[in-house]
PDB file of N, CA and C in Angstrom:
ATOM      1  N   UNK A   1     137.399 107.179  84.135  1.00  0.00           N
ATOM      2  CA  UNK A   1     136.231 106.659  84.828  1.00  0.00           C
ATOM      3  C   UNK A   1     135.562 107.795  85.602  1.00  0.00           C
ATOM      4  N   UNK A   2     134.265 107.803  85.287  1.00  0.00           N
ATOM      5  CA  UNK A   2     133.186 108.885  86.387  1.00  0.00           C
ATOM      6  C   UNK A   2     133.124 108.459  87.561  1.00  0.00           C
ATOM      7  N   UNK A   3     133.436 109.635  88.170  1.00  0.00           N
ATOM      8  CA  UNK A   3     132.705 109.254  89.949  1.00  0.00           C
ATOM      9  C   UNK A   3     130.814 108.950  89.903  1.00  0.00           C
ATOM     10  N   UNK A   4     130.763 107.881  90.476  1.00  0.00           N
ATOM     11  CA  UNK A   4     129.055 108.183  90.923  1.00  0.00           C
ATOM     12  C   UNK A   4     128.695 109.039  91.470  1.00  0.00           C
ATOM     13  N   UNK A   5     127.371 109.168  90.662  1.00  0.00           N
ATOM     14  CA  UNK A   5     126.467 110.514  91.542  1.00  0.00           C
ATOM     15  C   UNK A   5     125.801 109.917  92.457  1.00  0.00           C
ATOM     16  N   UNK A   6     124.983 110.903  93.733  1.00  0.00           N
ATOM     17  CA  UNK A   6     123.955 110.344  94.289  1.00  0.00           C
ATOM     18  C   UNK A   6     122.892 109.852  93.353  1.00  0.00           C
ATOM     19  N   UNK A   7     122.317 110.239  92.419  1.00  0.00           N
ATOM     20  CA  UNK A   7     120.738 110.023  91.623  1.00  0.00           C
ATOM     21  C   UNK A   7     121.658 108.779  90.707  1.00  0.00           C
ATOM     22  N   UNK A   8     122.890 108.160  90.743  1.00  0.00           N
ATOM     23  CA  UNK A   8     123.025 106.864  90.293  1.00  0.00           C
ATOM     24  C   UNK A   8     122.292 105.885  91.036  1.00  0.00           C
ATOM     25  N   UNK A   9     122.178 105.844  92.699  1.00  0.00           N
ATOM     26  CA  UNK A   9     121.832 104.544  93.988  1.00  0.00           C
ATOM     27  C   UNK A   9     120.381 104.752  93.418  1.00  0.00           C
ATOM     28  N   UNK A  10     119.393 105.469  92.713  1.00  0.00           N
ATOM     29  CA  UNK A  10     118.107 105.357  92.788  1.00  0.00           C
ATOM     30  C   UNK A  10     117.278 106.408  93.855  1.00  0.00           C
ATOM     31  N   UNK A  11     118.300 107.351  94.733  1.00  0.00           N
ATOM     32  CA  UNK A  11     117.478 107.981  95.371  1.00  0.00           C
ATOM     33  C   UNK A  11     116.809 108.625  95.276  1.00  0.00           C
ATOM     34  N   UNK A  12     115.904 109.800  95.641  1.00  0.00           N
ATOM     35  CA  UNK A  12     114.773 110.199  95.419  1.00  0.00           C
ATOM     36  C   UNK A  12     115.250 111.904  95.379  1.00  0.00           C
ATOM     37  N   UNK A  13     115.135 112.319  93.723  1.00  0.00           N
ATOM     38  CA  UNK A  13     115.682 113.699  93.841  1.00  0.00           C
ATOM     39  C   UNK A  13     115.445 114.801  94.769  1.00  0.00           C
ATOM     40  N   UNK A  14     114.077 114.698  95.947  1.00  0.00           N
ATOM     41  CA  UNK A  14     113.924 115.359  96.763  1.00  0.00           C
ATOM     42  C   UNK A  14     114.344 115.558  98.114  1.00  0.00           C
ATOM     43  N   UNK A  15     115.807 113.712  97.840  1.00  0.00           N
ATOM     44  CA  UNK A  15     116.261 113.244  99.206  1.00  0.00           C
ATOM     45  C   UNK A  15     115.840 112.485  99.716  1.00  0.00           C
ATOM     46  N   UNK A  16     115.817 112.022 100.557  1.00  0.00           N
ATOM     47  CA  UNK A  16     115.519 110.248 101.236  1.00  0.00           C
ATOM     48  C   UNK A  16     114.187 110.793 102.302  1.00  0.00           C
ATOM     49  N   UNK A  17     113.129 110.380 101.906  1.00  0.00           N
ATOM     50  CA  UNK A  17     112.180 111.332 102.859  1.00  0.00           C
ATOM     51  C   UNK A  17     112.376 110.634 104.163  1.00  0.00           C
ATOM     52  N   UNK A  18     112.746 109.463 104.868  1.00  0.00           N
ATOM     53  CA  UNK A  18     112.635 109.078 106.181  1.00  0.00           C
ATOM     54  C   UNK A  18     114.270 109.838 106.721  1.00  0.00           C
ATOM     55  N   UNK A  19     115.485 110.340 106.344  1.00  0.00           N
ATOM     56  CA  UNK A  19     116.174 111.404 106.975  1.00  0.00           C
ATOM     57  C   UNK A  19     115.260 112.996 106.454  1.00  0.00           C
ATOM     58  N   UNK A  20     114.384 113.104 105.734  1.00  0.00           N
ATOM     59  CA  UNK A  20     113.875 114.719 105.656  1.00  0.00           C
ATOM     60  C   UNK A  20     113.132 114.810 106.694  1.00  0.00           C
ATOM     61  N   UNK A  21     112.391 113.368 107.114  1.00  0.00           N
ATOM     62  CA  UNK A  21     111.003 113.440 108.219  1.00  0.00           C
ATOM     63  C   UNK A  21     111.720 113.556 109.628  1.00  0.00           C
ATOM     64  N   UNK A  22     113.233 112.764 109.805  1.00  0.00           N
ATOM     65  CA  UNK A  22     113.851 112.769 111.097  1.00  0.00           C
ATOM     66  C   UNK A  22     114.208 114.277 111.358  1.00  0.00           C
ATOM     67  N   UNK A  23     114.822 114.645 109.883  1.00  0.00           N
ATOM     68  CA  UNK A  23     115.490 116.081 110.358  1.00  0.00           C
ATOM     69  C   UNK A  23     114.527 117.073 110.775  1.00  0.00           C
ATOM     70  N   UNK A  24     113.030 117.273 110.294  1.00  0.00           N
ATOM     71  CA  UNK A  24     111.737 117.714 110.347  1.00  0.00           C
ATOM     72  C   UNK A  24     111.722 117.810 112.019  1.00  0.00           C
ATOM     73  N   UNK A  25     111.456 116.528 112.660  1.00  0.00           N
ATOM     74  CA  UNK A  25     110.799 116.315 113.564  1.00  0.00           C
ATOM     75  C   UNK A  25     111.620 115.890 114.584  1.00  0.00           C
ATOM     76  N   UNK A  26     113.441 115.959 114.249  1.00  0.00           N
ATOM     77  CA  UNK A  26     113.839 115.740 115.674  1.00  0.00           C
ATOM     78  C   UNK A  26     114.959 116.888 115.826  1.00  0.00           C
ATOM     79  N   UNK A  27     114.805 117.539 114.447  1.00  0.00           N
ATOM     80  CA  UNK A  27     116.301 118.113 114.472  1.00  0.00           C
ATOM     81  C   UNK A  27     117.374 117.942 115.019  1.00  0.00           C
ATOM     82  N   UNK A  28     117.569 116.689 115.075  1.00  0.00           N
ATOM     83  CA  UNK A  28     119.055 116.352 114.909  1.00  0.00           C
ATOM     84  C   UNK A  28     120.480 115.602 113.739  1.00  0.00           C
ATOM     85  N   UNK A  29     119.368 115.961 113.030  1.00  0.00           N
ATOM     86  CA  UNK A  29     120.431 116.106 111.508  1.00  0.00           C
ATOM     87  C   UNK A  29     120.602 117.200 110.568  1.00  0.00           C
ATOM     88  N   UNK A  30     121.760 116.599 110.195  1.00  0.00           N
ATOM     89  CA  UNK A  30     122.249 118.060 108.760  1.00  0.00           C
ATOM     90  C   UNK A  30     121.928 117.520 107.531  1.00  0.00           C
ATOM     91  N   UNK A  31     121.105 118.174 106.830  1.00  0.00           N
ATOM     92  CA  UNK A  31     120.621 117.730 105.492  1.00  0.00           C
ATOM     93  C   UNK A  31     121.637 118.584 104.134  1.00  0.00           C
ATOM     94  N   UNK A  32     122.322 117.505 103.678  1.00  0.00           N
ATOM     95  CA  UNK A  32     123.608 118.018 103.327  1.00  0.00           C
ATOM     96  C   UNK A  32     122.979 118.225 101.591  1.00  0.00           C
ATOM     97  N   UNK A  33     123.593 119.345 100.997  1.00  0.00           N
ATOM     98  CA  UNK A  33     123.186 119.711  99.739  1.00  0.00           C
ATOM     99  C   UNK A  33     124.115 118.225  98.988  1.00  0.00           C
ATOM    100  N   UNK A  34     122.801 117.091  97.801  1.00  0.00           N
ATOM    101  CA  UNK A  34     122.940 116.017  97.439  1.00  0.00           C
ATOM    102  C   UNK A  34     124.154 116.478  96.682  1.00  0.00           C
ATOM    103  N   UNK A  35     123.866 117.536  95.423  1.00  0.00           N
ATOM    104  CA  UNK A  35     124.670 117.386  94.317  1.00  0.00           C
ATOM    105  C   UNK A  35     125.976 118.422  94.116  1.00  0.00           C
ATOM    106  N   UNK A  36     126.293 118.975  95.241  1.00  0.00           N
ATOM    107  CA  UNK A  36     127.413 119.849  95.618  1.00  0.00           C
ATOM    108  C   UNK A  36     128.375 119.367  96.656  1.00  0.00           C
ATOM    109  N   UNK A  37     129.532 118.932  96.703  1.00  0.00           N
ATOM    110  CA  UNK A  37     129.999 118.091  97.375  1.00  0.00           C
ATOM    111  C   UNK A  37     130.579 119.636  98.234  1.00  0.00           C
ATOM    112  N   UNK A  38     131.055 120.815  97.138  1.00  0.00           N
ATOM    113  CA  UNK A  38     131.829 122.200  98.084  1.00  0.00           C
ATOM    114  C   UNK A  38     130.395 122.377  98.725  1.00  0.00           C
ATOM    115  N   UNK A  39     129.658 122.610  98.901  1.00  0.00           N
ATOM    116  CA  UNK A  39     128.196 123.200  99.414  1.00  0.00           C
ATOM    117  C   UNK A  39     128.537 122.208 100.850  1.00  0.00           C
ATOM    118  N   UNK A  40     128.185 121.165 101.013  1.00  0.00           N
ATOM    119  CA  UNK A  40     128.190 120.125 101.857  1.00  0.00           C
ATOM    120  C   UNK A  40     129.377 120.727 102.777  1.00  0.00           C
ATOM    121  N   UNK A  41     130.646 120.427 101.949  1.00  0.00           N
ATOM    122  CA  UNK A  41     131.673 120.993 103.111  1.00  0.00           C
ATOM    123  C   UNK A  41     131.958 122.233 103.674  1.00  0.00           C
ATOM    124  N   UNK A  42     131.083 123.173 103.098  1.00  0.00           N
ATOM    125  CA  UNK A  42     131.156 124.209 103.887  1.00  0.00           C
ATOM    126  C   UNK A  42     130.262 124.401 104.512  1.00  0.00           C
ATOM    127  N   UNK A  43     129.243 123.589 104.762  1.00  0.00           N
ATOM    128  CA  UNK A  43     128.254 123.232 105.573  1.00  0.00           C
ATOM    129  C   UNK A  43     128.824 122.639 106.872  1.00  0.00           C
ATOM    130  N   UNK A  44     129.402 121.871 106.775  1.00  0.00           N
ATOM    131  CA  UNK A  44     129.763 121.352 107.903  1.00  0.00           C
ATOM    132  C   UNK A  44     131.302 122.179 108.558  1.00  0.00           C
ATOM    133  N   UNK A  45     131.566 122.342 107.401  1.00  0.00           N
ATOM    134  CA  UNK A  45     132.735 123.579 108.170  1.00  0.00           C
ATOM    135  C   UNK A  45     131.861 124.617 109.375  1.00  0.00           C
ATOM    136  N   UNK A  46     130.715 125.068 108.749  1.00  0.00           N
ATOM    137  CA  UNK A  46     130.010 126.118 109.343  1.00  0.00           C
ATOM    138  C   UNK A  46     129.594 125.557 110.629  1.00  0.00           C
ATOM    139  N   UNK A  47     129.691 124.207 110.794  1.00  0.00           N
ATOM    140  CA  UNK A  47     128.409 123.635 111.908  1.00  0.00           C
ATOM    141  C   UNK A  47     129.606 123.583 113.076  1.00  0.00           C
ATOM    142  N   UNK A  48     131.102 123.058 112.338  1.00  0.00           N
ATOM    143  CA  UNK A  48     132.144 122.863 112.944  1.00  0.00           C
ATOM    144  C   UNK A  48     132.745 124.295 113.898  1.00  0.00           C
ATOM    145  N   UNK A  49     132.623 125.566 113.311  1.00  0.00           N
ATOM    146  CA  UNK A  49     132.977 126.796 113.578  1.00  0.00           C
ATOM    147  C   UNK A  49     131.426 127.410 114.794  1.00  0.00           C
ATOM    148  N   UNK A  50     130.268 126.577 114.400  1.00  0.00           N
ATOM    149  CA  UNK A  50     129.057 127.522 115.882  1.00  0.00           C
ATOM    150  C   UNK A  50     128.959 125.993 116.313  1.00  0.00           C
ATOM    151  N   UNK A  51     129.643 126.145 117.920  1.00  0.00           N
ATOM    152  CA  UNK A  51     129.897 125.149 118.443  1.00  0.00           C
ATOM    153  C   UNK A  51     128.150 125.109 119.136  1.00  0.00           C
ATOM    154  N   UNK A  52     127.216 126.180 119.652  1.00  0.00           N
ATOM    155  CA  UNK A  52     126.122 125.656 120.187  1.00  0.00           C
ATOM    156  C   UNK A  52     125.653 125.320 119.426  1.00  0.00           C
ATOM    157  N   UNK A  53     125.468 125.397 117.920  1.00  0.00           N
ATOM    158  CA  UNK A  53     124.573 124.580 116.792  1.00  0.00           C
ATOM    159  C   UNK A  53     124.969 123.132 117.463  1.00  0.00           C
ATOM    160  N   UNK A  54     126.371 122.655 117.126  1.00  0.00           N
ATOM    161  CA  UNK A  54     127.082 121.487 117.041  1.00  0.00           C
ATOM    162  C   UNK A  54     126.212 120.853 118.842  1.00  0.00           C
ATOM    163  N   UNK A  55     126.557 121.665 119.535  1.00  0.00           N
ATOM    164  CA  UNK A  55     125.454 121.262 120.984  1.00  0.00           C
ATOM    165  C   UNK A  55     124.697 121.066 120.706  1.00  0.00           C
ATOM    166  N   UNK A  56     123.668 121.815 120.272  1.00  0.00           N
ATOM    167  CA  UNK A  56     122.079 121.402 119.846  1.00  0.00           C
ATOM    168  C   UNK A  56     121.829 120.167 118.840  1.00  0.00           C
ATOM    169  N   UNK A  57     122.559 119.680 117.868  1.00  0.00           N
ATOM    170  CA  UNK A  57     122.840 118.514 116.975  1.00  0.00           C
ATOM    171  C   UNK A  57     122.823 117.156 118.268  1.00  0.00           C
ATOM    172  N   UNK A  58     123.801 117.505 118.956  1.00  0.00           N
ATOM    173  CA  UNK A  58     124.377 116.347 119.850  1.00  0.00           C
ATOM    174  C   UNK A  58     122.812 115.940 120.748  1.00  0.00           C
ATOM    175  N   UNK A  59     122.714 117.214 121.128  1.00  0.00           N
ATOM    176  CA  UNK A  59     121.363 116.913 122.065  1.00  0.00           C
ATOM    177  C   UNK A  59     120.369 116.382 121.757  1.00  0.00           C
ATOM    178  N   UNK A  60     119.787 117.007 120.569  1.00  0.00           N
ATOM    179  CA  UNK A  60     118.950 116.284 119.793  1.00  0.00           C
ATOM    180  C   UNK A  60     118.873 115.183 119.669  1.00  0.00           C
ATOM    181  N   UNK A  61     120.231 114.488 119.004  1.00  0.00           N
ATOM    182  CA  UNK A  61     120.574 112.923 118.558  1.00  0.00           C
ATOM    183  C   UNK A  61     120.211 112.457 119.996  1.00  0.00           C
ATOM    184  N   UNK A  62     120.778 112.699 120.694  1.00  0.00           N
ATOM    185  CA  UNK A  62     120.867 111.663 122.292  1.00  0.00           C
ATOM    186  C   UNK A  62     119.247 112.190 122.596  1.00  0.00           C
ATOM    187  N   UNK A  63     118.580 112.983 122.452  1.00  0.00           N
ATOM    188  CA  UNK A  63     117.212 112.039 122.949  1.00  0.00           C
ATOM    189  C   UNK A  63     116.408 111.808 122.105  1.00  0.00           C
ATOM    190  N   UNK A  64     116.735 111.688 120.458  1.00  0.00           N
ATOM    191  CA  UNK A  64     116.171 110.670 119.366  1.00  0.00           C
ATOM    192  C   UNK A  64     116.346 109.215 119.795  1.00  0.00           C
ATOM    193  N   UNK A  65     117.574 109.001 119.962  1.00  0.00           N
ATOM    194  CA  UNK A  65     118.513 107.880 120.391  1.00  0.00           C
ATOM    195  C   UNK A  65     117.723 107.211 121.424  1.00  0.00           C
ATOM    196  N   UNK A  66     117.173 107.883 122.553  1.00  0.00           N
ATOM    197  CA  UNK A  66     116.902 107.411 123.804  1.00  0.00           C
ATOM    198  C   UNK A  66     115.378 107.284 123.449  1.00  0.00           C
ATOM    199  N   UNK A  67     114.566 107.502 122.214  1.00  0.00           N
ATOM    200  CA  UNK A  67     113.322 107.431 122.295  1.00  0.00           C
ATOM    201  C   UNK A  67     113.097 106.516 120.975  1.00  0.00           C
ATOM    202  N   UNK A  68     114.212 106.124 120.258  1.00  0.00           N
ATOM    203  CA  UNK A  68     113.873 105.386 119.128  1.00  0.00           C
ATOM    204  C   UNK A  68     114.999 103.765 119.734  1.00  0.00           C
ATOM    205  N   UNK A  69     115.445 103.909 121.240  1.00  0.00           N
ATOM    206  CA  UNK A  69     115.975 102.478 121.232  1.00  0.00           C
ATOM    207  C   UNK A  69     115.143 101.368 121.543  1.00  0.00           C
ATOM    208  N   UNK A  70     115.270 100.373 121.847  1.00  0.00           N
ATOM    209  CA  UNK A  70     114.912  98.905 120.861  1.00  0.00           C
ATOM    210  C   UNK A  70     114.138  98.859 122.458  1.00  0.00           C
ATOM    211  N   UNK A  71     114.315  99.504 123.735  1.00  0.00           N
ATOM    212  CA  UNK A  71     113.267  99.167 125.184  1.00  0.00           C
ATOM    213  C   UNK A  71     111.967 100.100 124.768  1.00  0.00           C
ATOM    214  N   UNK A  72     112.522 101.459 124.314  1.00  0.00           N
ATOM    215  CA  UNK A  72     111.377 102.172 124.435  1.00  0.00           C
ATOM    216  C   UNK A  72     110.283 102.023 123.095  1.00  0.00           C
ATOM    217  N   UNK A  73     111.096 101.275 121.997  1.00  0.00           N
ATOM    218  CA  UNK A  73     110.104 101.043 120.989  1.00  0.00           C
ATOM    219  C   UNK A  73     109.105  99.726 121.805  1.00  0.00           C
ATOM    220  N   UNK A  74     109.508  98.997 122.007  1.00  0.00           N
ATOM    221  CA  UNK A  74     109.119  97.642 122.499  1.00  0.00           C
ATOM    222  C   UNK A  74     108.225  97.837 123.675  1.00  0.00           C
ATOM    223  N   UNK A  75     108.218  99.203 124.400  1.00  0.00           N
ATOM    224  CA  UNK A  75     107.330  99.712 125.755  1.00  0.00           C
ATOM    225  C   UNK A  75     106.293 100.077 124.833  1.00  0.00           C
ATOM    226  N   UNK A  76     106.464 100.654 123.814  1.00  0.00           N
ATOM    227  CA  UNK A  76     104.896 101.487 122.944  1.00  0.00           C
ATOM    228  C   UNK A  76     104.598 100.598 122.116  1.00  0.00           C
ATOM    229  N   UNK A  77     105.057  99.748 121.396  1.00  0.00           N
ATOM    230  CA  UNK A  77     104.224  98.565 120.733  1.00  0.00           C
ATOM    231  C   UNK A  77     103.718  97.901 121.722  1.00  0.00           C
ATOM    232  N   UNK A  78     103.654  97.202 122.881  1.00  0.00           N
ATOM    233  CA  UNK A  78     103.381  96.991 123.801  1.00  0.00           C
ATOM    234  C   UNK A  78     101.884  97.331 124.043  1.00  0.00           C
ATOM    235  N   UNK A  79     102.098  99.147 124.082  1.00  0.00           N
ATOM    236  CA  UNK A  79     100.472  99.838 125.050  1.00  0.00           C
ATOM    237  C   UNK A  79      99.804  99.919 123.729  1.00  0.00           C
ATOM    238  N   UNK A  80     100.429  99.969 122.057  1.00  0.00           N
ATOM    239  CA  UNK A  80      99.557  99.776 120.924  1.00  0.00           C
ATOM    240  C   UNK A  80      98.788  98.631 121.313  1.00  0.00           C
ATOM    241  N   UNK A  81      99.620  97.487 121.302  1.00  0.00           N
ATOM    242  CA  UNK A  81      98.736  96.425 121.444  1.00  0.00           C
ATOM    243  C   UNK A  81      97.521  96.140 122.552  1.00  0.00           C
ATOM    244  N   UNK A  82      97.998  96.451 123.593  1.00  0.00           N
ATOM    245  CA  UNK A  82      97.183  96.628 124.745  1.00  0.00           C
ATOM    246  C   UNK A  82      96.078  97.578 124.471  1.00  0.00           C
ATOM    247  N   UNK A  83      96.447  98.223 124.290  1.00  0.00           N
ATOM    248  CA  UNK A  83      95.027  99.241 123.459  1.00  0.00           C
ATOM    249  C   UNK A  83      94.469  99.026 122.500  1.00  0.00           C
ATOM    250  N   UNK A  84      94.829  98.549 121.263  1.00  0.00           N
ATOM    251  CA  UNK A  84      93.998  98.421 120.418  1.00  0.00           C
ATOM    252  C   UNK A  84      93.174  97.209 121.036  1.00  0.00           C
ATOM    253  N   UNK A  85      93.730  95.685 121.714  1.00  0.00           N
ATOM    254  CA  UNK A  85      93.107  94.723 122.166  1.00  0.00           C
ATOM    255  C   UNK A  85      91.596  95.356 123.073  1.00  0.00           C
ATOM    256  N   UNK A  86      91.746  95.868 123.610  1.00  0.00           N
ATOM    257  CA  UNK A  86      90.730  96.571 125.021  1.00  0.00           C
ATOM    258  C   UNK A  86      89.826  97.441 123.955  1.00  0.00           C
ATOM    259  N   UNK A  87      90.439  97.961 122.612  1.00  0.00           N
ATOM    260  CA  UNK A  87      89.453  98.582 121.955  1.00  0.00           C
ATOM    261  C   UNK A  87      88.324  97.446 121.236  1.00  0.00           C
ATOM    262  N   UNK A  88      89.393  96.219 120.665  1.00  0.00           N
ATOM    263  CA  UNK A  88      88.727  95.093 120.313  1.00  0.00           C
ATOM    264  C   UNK A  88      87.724  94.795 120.816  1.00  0.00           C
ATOM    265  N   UNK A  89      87.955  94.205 122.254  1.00  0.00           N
ATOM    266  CA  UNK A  89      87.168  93.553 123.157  1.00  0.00           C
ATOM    267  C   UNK A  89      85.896  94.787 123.533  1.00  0.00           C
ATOM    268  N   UNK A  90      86.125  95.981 123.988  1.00  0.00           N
ATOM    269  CA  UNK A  90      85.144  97.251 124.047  1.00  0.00           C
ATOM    270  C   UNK A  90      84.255  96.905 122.632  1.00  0.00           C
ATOM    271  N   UNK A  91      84.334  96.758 121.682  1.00  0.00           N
ATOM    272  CA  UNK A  91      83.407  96.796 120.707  1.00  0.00           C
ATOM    273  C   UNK A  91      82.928  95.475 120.742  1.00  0.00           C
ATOM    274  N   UNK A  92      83.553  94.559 120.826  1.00  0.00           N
ATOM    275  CA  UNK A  92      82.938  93.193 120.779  1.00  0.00           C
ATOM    276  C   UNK A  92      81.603  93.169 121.706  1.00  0.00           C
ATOM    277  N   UNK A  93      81.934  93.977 123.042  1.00  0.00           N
ATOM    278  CA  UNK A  93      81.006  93.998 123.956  1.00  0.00           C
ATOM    279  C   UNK A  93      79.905  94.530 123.789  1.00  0.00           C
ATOM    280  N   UNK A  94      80.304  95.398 123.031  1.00  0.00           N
ATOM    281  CA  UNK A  94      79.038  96.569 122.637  1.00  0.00           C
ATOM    282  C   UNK A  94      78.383  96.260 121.458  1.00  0.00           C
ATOM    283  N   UNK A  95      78.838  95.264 120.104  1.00  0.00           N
ATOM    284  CA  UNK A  95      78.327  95.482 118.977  1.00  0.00           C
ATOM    285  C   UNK A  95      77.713  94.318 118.728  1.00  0.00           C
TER     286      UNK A  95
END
């Protein structure tokens, strides 16, 4: 019997773009080589051996964490709404 590959689940040979966009823009992930499982682990061997990388990972996550939890999403959908409404009503007034 074959082990499954990743490109068996349907993923996207360029990688899952919503972890490429997190790792992009919060750097706090390791974007692990898909189809090399030795690549991967010596990747993380490496991350395991420069402990301020491994700091900077942690840090990262904890204020992704603190800006993607379920108060602070719910504070900015919130001023979306509030704003777009006041933009509503601003044009209603005017048009």
């Amino acid at each position: 019997m074959t082990r499954p590959r990743v490109g068996d689940f349907g993923w996207p040979p360029g990688g899952i773009g919503y972890v490429l966009e997190r790792h992009a823009e919060e750097k706090a992930t390791v974007v692990l080589p898909r189809d090399s499982v030795r690549e991967a682990a010596q990747l993380l061997a490496s991350i395991d051996g420069a402990r301020e990388q491994l700091a900077a990972l942690a840090r990262n996550a904890r204020l992704a964490a603190a800006y993607h939890s379920s108060d602070n999403w719910y504070k900015r959908r919130a001023e979306w709404t509030v704003d777009a409404f006041s933009r509503h009503v601003h044009a209603g007034a005017t048009g």
